[in-house]
C-alpha atoms as a PDB file:
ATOM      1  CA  UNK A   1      -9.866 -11.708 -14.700  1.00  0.00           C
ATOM      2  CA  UNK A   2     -10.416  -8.544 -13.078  1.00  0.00           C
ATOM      3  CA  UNK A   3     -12.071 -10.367  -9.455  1.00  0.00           C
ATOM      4  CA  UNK A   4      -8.351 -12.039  -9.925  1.00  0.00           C
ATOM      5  CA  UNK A   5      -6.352  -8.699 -10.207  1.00  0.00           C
ATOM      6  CA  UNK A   6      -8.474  -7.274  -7.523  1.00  0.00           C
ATOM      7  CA  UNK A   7      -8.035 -10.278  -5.496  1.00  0.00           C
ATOM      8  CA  UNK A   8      -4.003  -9.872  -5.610  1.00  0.00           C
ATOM      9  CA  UNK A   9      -4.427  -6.149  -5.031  1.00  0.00           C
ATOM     10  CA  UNK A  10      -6.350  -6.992  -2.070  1.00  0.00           C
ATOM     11  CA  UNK A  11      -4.575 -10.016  -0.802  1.00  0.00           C
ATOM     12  CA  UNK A  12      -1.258  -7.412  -0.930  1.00  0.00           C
ATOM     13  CA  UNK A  13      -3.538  -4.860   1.635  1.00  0.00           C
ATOM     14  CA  UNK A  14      -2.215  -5.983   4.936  1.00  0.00           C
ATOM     15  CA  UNK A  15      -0.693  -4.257   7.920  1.00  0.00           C
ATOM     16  CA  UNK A  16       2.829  -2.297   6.998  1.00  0.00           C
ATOM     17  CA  UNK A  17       4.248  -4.300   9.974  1.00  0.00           C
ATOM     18  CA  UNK A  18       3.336  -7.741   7.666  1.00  0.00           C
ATOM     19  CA  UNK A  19       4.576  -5.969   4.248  1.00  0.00           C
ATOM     20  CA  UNK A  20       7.876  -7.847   2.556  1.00  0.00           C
ATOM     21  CA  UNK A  21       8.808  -8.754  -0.856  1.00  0.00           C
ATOM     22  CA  UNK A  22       8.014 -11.549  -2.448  1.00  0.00           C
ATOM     23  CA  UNK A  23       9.182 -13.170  -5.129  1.00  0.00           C
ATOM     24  CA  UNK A  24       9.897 -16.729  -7.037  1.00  0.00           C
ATOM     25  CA  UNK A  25      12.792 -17.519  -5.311  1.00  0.00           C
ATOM     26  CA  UNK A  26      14.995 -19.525  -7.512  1.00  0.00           C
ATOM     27  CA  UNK A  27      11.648 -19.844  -9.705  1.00  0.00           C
ATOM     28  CA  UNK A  28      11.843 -19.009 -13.262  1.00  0.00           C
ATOM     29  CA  UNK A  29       9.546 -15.920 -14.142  1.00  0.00           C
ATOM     30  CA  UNK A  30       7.779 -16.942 -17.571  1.00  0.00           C
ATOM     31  CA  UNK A  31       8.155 -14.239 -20.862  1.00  0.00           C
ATOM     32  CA  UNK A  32       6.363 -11.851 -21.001  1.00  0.00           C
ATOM     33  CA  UNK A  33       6.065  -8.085 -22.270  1.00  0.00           C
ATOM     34  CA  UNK A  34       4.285  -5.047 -21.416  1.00  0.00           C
ATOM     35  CA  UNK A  35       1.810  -5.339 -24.321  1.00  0.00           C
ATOM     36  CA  UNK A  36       0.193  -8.410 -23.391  1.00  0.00           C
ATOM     37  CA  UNK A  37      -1.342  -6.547 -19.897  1.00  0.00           C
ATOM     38  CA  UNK A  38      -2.462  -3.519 -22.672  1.00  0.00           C
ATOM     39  CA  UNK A  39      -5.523  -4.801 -22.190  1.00  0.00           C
ATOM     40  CA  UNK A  40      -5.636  -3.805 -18.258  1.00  0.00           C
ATOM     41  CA  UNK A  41      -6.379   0.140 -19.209  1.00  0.00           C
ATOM     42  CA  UNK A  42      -9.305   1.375 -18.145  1.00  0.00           C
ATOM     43  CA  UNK A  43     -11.280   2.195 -14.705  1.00  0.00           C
ATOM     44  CA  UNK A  44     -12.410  -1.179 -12.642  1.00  0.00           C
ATOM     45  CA  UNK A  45     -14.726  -0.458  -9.377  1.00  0.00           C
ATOM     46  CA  UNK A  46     -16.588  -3.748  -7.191  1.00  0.00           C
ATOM     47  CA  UNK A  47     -16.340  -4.064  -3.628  1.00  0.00           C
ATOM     48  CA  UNK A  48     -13.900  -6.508  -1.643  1.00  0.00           C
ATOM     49  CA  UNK A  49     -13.782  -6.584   1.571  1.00  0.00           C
ATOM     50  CA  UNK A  50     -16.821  -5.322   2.695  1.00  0.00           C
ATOM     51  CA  UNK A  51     -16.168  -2.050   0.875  1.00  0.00           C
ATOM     52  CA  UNK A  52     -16.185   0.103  -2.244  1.00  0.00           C
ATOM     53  CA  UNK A  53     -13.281  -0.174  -4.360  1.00  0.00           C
ATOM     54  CA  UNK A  54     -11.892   1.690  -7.552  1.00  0.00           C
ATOM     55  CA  UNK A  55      -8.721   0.736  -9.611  1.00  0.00           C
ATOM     56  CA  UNK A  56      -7.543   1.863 -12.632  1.00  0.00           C
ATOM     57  CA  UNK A  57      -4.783   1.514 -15.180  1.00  0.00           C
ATOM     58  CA  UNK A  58      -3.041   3.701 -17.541  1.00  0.00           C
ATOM     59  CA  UNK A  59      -2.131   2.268 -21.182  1.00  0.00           C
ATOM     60  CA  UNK A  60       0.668   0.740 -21.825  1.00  0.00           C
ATOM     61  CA  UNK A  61       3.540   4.121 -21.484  1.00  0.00           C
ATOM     62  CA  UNK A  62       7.128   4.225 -21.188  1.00  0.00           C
ATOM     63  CA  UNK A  63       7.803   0.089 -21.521  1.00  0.00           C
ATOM     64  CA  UNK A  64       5.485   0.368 -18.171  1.00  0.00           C
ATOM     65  CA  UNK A  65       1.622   0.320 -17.191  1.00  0.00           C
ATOM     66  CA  UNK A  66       1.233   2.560 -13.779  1.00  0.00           C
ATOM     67  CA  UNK A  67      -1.930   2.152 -12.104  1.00  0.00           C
ATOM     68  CA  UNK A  68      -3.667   3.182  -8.810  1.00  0.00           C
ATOM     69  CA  UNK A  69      -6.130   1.319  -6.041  1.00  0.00           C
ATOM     70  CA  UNK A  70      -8.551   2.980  -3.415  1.00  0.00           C
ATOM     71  CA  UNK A  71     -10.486   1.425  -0.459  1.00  0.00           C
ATOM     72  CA  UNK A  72     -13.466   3.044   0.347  1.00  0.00           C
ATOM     73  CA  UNK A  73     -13.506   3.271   5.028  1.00  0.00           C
ATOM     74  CA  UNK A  74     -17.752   2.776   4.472  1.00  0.00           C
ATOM     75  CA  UNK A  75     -17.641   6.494   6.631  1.00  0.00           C
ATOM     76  CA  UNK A  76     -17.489   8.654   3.362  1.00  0.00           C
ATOM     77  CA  UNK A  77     -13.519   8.170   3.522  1.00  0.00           C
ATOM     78  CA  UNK A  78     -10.610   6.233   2.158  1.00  0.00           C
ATOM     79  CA  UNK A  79      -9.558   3.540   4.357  1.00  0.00           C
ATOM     80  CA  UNK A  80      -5.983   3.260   2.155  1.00  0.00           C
ATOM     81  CA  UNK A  81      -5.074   3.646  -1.428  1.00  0.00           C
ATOM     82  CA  UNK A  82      -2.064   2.332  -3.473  1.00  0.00           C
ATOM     83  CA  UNK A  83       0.148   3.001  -6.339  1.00  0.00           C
ATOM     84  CA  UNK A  84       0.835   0.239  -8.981  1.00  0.00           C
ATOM     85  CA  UNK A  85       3.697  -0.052 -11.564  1.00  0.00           C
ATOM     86  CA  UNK A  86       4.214  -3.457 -14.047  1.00  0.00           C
ATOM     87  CA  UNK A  87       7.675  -2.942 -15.215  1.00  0.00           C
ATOM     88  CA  UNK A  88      10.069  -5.277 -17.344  1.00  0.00           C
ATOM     89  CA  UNK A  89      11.887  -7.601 -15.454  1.00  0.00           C
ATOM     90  CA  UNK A  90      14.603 -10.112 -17.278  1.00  0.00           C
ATOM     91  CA  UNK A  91      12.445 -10.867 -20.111  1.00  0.00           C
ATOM     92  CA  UNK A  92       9.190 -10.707 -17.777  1.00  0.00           C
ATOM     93  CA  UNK A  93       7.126  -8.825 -15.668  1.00  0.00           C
ATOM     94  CA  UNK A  94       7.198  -7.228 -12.301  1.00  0.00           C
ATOM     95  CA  UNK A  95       4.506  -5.977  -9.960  1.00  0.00           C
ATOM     96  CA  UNK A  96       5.352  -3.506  -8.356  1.00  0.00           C
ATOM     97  CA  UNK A  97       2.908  -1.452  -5.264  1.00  0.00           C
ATOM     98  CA  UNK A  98       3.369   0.796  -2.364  1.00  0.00           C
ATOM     99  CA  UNK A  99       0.215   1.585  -0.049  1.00  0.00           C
ATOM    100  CA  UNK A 100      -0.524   4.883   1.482  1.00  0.00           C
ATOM    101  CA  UNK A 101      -2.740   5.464   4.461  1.00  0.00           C
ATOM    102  CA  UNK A 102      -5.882   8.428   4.341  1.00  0.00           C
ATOM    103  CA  UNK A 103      -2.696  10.816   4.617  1.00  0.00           C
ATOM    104  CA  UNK A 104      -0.741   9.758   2.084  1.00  0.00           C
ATOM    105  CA  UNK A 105       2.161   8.810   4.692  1.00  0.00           C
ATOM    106  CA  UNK A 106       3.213   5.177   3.048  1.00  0.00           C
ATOM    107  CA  UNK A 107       3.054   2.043   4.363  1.00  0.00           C
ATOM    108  CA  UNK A 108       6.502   0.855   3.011  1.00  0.00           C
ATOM    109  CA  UNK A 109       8.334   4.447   3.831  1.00  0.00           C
ATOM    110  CA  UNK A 110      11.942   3.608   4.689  1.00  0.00           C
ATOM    111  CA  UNK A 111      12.239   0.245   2.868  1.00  0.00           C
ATOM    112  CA  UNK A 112      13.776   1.526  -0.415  1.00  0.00           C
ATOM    113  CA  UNK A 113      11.633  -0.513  -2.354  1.00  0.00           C
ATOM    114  CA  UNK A 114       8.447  -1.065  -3.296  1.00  0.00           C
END
């Protein structure tokens, strides 16, 4: 389960010029709640990519779990890092993420949404 979660983490690491929103379209979202991702707290590190990798998870807070993601550049850098927020959505879930380069300028500035 965690290869998965870092595996959508990493699939969602692309150029800012290829970041949009996706979403089910006229899909139905299945119910869910906050408490059944309780679970995710903790620190998770691997590599993917090619590189070092560290995410980690707050507990369950606020009717939210916030989260962040580092890449490690394999020069004794970061190579990008993100910020990661599951929030209730209409009776389910929503992932949300905005990336950051080395600088913390984002990826997604001037979008209005994550």
């Amino acid at each position: 389960m965690i290869r998965t979660l870092a595996a959508i983490g990493l699939a969602m690491a692309v150029p800012a010029t290829a970041q949009h929103t996706r979403s089910l379209g006229t899909g139905t979202s299945p119910p869910a709640s906050i408490d059944q991702l309780a679970w995710l707290a903790g620190s998770w590190v691997g590599t993917g990519m090619g590189s070092d990798v560290t995410e980690t998870y707050s507990a369950p807070l606020g009717g939210r779990i916030t989260g962040h993601f580092a890449m490690a550049d394999g020069k004794g850098g970061v190579s990008f890092t993100e910020l990661v927020d599951y929030v209730p959505l209409r009776g389910s879930l929503a992932y949300r993420v905005r990336h950051f380069n080395p600088d913390m300028t984002g990826w997604e500035d001037g979008t209005a949404s994550p």
